[in-house]
PDB file of N, CA and C in Angstrom:
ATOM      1  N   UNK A   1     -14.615 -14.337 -16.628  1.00  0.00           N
ATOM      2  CA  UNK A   1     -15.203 -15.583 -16.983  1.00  0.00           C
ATOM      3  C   UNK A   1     -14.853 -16.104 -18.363  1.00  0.00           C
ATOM      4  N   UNK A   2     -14.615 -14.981 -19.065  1.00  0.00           N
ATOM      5  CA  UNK A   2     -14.358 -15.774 -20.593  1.00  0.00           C
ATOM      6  C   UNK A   2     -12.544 -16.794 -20.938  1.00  0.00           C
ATOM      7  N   UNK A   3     -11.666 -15.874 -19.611  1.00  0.00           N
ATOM      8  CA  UNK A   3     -10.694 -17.073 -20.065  1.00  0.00           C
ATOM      9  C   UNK A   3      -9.777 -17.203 -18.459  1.00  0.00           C
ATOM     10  N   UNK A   4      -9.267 -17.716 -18.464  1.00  0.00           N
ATOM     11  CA  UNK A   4      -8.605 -18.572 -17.409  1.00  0.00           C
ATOM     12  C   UNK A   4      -6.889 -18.128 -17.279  1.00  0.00           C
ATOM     13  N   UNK A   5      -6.165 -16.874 -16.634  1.00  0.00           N
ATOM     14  CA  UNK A   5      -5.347 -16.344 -16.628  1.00  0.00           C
ATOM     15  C   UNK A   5      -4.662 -16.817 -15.393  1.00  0.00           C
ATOM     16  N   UNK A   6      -3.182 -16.643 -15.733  1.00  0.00           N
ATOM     17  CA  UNK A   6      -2.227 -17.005 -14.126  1.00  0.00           C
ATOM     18  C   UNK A   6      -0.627 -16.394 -14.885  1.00  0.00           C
ATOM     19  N   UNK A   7      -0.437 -15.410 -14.118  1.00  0.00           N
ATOM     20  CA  UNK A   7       0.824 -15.082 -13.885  1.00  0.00           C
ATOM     21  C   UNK A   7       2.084 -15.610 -13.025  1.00  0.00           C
ATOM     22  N   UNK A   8       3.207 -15.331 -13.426  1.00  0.00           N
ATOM     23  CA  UNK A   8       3.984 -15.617 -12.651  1.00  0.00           C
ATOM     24  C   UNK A   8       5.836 -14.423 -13.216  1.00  0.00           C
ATOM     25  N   UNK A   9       6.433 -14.380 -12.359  1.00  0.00           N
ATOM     26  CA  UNK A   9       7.420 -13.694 -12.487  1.00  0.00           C
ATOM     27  C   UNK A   9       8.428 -14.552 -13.532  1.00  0.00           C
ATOM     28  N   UNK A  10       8.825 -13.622 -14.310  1.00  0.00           N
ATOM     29  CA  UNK A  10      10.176 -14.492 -15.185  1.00  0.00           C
ATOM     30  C   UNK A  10      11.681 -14.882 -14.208  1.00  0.00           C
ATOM     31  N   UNK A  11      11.451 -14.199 -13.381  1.00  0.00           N
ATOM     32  CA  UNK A  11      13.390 -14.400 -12.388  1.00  0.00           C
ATOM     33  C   UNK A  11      12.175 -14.347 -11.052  1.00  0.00           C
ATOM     34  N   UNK A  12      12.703 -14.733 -10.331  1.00  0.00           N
ATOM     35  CA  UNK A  12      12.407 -15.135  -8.631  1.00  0.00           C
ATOM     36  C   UNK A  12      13.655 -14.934  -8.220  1.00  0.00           C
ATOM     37  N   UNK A  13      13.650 -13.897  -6.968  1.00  0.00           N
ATOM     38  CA  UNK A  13      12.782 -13.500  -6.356  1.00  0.00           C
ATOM     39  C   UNK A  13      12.051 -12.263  -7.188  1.00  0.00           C
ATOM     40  N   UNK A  14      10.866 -11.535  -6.741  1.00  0.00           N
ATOM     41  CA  UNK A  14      10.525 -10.354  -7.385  1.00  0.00           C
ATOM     42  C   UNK A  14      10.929  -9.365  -6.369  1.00  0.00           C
ATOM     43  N   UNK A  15      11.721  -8.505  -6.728  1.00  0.00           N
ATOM     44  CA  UNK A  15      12.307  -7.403  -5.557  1.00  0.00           C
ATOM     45  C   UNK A  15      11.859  -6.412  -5.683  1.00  0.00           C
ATOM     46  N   UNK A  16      11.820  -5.546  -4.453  1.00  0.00           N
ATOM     47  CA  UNK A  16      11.533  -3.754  -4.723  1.00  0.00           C
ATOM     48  C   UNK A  16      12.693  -3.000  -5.697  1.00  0.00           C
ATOM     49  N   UNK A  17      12.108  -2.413  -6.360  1.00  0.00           N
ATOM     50  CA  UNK A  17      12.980  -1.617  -7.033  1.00  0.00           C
ATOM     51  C   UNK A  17      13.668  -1.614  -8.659  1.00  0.00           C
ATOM     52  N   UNK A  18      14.199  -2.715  -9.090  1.00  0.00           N
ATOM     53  CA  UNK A  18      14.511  -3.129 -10.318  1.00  0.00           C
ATOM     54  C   UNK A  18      13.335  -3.572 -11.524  1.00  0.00           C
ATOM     55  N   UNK A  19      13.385  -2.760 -12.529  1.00  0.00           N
ATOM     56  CA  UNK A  19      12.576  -3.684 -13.441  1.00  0.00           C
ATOM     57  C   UNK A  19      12.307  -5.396 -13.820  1.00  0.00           C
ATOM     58  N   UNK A  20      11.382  -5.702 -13.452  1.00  0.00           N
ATOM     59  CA  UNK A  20      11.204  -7.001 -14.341  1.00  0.00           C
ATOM     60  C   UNK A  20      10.189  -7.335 -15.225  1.00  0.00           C
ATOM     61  N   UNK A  21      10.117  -8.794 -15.887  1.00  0.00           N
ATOM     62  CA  UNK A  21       9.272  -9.043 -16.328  1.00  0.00           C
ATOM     63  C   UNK A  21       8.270 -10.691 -16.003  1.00  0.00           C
ATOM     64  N   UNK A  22       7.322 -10.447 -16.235  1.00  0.00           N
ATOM     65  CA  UNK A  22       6.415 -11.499 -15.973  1.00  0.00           C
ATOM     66  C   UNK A  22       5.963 -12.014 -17.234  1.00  0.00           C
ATOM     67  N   UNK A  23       5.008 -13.495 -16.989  1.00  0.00           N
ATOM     68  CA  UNK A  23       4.689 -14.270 -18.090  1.00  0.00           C
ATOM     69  C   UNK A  23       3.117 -14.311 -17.695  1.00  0.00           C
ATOM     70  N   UNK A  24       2.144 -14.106 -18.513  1.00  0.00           N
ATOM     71  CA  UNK A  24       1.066 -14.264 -17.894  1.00  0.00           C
ATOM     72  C   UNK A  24       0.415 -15.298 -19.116  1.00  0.00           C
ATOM     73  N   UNK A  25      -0.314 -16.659 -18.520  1.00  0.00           N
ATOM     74  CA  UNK A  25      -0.395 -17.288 -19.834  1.00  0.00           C
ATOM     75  C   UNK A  25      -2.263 -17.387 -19.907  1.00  0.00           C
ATOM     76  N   UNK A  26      -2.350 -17.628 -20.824  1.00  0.00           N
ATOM     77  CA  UNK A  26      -3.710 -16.888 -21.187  1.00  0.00           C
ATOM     78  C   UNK A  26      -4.434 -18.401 -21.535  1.00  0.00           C
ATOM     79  N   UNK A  27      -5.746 -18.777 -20.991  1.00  0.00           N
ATOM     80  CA  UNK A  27      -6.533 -20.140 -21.967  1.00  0.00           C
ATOM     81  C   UNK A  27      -8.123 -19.597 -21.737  1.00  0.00           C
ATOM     82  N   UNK A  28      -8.334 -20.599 -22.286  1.00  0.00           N
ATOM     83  CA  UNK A  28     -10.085 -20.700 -22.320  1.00  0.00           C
ATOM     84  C   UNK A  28     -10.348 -21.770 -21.578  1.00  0.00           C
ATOM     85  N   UNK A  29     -11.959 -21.372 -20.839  1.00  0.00           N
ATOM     86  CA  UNK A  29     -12.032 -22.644 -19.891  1.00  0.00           C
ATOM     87  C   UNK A  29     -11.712 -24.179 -19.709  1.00  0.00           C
ATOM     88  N   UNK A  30     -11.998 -24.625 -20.960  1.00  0.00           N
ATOM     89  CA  UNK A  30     -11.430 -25.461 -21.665  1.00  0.00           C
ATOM     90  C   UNK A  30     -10.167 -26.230 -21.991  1.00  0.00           C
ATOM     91  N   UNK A  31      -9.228 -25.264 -21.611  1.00  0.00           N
ATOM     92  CA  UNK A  31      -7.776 -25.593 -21.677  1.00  0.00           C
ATOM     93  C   UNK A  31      -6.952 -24.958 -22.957  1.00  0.00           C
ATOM     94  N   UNK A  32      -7.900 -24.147 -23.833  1.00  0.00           N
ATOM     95  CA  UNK A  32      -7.102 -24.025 -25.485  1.00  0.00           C
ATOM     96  C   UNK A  32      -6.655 -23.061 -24.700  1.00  0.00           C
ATOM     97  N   UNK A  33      -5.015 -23.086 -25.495  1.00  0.00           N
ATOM     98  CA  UNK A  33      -4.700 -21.757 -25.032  1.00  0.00           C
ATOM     99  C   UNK A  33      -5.057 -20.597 -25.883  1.00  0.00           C
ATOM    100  N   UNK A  34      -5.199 -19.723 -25.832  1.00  0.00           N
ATOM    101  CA  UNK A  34      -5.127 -18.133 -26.625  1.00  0.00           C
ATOM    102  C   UNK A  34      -3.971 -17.538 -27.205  1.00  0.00           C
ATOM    103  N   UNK A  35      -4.092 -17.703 -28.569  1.00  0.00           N
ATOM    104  CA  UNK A  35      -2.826 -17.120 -29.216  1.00  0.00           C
ATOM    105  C   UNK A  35      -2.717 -16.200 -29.763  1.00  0.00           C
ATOM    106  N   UNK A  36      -3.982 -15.582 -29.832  1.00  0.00           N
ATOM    107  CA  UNK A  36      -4.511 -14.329 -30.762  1.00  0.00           C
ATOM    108  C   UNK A  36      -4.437 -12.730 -29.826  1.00  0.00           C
ATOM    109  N   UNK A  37      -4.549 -12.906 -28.380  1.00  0.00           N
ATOM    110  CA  UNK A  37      -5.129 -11.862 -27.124  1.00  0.00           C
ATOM    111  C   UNK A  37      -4.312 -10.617 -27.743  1.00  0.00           C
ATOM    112  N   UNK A  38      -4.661  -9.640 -27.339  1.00  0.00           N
ATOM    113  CA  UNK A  38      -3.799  -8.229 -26.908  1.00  0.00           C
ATOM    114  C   UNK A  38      -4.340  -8.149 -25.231  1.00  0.00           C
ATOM    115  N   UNK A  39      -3.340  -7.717 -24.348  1.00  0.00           N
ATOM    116  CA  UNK A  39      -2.675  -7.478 -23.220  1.00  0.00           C
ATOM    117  C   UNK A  39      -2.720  -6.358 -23.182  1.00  0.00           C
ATOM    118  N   UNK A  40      -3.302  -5.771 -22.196  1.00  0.00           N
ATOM    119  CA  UNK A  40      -3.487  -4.566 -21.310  1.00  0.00           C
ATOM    120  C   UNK A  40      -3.029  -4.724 -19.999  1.00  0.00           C
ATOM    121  N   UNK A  41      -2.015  -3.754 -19.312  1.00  0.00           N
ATOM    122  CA  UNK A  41      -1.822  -3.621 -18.388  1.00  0.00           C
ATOM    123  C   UNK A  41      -1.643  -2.456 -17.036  1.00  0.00           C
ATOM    124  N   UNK A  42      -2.371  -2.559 -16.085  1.00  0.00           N
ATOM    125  CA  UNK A  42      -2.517  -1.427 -15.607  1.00  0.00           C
ATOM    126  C   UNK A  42      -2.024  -2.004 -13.882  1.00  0.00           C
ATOM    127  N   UNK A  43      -2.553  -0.958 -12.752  1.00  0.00           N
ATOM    128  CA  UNK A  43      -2.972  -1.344 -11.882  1.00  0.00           C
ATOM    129  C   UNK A  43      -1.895  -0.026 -10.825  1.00  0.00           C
ATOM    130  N   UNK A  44      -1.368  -0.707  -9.582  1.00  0.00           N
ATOM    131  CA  UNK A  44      -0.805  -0.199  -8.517  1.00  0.00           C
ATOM    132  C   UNK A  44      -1.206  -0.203  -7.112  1.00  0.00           C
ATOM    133  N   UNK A  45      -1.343   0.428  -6.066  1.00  0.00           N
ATOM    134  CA  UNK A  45      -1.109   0.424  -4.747  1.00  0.00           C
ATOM    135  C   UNK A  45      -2.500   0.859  -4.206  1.00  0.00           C
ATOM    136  N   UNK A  46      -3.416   0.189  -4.062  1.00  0.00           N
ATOM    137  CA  UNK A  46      -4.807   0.484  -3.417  1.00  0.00           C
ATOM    138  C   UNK A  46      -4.740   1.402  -2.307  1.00  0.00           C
ATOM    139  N   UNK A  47      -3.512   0.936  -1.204  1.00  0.00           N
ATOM    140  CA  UNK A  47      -3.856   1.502   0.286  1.00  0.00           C
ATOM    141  C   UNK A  47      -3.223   2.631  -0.097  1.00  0.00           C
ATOM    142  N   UNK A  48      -2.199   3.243  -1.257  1.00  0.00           N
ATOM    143  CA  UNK A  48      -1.656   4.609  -1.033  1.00  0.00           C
ATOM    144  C   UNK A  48      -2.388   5.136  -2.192  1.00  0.00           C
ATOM    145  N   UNK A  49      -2.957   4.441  -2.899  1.00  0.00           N
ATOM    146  CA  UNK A  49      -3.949   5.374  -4.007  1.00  0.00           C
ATOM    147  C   UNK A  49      -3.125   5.438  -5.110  1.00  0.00           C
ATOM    148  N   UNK A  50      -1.886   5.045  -5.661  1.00  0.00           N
ATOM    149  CA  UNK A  50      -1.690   5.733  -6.632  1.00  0.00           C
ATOM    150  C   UNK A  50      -1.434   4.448  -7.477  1.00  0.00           C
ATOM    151  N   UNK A  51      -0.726   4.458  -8.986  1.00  0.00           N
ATOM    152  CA  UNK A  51      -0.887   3.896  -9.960  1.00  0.00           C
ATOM    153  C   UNK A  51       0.767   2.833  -9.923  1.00  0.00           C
ATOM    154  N   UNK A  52       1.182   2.175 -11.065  1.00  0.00           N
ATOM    155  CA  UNK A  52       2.295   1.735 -11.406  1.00  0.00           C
ATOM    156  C   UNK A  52       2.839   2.994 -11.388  1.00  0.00           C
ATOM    157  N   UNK A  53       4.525   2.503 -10.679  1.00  0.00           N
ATOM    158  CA  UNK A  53       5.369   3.924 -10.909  1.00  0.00           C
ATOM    159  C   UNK A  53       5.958   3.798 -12.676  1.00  0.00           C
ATOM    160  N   UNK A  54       6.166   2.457 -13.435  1.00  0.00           N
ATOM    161  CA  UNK A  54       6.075   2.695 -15.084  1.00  0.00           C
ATOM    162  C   UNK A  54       5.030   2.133 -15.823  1.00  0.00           C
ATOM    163  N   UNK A  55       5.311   2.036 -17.045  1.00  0.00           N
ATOM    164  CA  UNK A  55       4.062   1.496 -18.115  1.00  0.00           C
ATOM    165  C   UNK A  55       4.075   0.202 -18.452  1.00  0.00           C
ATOM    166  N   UNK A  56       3.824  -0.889 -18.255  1.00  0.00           N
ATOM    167  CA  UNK A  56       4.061  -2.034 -18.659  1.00  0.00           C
ATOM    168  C   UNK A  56       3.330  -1.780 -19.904  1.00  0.00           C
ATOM    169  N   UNK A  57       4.039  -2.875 -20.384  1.00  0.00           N
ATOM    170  CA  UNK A  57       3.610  -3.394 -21.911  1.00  0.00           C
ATOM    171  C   UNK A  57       4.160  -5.056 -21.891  1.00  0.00           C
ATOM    172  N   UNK A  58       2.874  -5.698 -23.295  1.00  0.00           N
ATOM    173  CA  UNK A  58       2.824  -6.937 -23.475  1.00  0.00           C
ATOM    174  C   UNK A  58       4.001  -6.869 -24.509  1.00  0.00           C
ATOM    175  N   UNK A  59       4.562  -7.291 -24.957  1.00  0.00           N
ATOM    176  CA  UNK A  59       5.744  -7.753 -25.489  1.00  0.00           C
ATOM    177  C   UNK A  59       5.434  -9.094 -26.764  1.00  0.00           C
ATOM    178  N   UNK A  60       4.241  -9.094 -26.808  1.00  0.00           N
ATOM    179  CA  UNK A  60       3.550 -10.635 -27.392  1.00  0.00           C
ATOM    180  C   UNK A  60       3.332 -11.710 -27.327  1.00  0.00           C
ATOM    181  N   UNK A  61       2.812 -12.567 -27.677  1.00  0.00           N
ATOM    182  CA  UNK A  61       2.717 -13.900 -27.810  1.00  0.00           C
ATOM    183  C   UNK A  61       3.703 -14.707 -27.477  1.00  0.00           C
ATOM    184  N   UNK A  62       4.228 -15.888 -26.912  1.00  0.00           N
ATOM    185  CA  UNK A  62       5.257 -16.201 -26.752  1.00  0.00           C
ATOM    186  C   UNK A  62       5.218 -18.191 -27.473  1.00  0.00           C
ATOM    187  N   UNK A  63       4.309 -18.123 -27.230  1.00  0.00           N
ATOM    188  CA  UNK A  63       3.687 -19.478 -27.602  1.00  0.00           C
ATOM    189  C   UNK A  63       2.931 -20.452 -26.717  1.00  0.00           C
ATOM    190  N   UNK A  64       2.296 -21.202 -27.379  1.00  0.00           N
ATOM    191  CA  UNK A  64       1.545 -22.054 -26.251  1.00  0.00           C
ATOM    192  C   UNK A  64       0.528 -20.981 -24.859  1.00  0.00           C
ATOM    193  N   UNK A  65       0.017 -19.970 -25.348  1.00  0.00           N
ATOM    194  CA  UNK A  65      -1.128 -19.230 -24.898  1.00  0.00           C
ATOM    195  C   UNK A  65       0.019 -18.067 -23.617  1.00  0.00           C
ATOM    196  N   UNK A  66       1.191 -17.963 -23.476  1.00  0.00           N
ATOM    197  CA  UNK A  66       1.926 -17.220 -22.932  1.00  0.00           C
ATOM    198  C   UNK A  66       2.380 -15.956 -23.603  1.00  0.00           C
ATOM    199  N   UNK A  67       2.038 -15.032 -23.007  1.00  0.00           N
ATOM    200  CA  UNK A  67       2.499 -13.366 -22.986  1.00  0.00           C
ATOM    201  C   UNK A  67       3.545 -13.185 -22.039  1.00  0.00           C
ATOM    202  N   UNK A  68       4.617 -12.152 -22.618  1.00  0.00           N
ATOM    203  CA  UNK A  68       5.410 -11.503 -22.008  1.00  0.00           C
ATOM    204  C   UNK A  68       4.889  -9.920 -21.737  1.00  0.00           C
ATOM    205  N   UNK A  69       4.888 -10.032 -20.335  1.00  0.00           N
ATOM    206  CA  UNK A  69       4.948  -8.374 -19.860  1.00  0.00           C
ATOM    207  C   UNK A  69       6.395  -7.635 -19.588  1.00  0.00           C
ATOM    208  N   UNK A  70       6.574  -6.525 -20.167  1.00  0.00           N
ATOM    209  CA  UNK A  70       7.690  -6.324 -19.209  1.00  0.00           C
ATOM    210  C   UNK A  70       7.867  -4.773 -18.954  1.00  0.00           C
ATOM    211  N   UNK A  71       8.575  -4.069 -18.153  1.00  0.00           N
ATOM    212  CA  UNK A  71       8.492  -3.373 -17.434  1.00  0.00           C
ATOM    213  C   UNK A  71       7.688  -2.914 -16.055  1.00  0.00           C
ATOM    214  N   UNK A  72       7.887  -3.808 -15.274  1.00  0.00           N
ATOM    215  CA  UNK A  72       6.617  -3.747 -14.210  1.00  0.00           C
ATOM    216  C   UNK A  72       8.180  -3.349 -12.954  1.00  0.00           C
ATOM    217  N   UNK A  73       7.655  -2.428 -11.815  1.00  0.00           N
ATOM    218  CA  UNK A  73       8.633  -2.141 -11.126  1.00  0.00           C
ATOM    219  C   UNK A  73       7.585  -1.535  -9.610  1.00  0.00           C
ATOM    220  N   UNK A  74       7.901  -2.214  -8.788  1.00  0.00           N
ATOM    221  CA  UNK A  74       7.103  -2.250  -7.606  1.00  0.00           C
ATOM    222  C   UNK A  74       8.594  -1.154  -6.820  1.00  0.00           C
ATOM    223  N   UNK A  75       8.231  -0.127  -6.641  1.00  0.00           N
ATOM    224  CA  UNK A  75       8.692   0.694  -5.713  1.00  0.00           C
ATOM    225  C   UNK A  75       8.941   1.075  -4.478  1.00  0.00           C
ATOM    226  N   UNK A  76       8.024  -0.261  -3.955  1.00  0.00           N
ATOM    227  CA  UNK A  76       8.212   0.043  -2.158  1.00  0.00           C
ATOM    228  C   UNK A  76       7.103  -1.129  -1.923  1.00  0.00           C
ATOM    229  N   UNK A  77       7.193  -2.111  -0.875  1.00  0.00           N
ATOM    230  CA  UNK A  77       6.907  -2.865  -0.363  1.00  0.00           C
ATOM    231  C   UNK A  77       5.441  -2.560  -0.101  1.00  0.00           C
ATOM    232  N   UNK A  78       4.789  -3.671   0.078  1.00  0.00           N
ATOM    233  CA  UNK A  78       3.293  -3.648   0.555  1.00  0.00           C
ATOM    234  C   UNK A  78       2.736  -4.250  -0.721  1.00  0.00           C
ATOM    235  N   UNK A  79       1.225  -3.692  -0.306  1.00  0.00           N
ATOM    236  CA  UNK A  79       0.219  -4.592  -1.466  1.00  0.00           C
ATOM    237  C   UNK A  79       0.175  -3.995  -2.931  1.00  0.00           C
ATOM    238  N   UNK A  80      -0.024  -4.589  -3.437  1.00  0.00           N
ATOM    239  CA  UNK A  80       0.110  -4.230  -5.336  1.00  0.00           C
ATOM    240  C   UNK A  80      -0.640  -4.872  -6.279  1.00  0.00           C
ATOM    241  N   UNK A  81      -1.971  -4.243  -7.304  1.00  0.00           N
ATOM    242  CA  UNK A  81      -2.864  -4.914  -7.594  1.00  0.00           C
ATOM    243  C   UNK A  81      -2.145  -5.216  -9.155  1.00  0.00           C
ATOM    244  N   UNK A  82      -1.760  -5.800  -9.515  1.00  0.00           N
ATOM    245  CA  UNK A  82      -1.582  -6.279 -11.239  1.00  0.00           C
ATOM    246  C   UNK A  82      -2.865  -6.468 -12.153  1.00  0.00           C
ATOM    247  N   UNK A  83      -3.496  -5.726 -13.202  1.00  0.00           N
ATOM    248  CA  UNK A  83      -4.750  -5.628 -13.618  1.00  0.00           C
ATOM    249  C   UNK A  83      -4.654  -6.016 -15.259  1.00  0.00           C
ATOM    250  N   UNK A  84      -4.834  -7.030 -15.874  1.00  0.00           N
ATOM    251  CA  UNK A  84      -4.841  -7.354 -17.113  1.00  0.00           C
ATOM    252  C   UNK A  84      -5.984  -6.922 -17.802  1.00  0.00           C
ATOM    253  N   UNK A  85      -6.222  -6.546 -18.999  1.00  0.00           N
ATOM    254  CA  UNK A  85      -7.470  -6.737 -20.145  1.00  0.00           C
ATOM    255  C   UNK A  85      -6.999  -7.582 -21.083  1.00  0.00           C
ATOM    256  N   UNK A  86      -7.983  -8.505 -21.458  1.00  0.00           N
ATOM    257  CA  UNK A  86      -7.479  -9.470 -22.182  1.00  0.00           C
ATOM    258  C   UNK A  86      -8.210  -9.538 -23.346  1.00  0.00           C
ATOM    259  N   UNK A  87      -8.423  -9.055 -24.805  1.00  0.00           N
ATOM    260  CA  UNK A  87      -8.615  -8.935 -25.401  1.00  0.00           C
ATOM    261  C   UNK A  87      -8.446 -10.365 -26.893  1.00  0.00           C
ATOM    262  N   UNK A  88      -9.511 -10.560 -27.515  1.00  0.00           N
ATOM    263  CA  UNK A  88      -8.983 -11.926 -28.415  1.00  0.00           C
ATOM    264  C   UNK A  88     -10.645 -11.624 -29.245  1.00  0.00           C
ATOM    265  N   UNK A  89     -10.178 -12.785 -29.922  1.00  0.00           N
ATOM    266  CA  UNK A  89     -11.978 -12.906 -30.804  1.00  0.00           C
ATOM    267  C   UNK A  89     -13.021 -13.586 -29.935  1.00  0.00           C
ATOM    268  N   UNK A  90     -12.458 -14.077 -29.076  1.00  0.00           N
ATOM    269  CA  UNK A  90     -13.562 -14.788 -27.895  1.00  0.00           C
ATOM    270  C   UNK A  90     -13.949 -13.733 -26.941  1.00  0.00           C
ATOM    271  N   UNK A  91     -13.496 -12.379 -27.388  1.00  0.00           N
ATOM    272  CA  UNK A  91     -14.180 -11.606 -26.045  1.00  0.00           C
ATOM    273  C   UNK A  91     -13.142 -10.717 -25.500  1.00  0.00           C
ATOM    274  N   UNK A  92     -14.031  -9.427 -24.404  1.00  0.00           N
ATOM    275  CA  UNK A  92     -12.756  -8.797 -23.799  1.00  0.00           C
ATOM    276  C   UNK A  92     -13.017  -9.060 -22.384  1.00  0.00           C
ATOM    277  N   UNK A  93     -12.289  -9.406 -21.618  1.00  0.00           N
ATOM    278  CA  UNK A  93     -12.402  -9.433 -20.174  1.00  0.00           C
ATOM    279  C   UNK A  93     -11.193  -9.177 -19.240  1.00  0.00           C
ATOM    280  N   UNK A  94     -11.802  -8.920 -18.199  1.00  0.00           N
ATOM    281  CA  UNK A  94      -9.881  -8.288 -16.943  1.00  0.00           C
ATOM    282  C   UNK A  94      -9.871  -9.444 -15.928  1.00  0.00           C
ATOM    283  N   UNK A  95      -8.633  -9.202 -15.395  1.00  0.00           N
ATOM    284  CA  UNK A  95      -8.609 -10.153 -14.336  1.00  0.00           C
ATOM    285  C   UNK A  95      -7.814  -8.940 -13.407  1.00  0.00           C
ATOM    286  N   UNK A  96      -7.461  -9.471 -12.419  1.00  0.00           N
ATOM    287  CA  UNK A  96      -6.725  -8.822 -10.975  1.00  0.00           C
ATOM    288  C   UNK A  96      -6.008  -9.491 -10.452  1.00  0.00           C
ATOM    289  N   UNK A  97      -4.440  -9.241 -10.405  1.00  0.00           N
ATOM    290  CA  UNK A  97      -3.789 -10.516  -9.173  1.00  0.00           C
ATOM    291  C   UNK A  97      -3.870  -9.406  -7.793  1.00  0.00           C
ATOM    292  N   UNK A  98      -3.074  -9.497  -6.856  1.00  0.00           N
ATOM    293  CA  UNK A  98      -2.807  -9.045  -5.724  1.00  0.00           C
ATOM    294  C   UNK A  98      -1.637  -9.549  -5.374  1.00  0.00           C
ATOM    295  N   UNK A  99      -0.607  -9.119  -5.056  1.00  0.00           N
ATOM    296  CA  UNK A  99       0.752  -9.732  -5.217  1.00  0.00           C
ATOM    297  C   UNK A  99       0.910  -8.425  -3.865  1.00  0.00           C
ATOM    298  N   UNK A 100       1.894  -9.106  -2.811  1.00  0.00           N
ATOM    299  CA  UNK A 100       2.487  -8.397  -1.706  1.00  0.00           C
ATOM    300  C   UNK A 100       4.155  -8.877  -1.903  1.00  0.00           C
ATOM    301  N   UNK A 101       4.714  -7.491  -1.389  1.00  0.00           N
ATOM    302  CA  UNK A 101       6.001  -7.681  -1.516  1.00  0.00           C
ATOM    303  C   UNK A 101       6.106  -7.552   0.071  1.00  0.00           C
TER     304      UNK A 101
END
């Protein structure tokens, strides 16, 4: 509730197997964007139980309320939860995408 998150992939398509990176841009309900956040990233494969096969990391600020993630690498097809903490002076809160390959 405290801010208003949406990801999207830096290259399309997103494939099994190769590293990429994503942009996840960060605002407040309001529309300001967030320039201050630290980025947490976690998540992985609900139906097989296990985690990201690497470590993503935020990469920083990019401008205009956008973060770079990078190292995210989906290993095999199916469902995949992407899990942010979003950290700033307005607060800490997570979000969840769900992304299927």
């Amino acid at each position: 509730g405290l801010y208003v998150v949406a990801i999207a992939p830096e290259v399309e398509p997103v494939e099994q197997g190769p590293l990429h990176n994503w942009i996840a841009t960060v605002t407040l309900p309001g529309g300001e964007a967030v320039t201050d956040a630290q980025i947490a990233i976690e998540g992985g494969m609900p139906q097989h139980g296990h985690g990201l096969p690497t470590a993503p990391q935020s990469a920083g600020h990019l401008g205009e309320g956008r973060y770079r993630i990078e190292g995210v690498r989906f290993n095999m097809g199916g469902w995949w939860v992407l899990k942010l903490g979003v950290s700033s002076p307005a607060g800490d809160d997570a979000v969840e995408f769900n992304i299927v390959l």
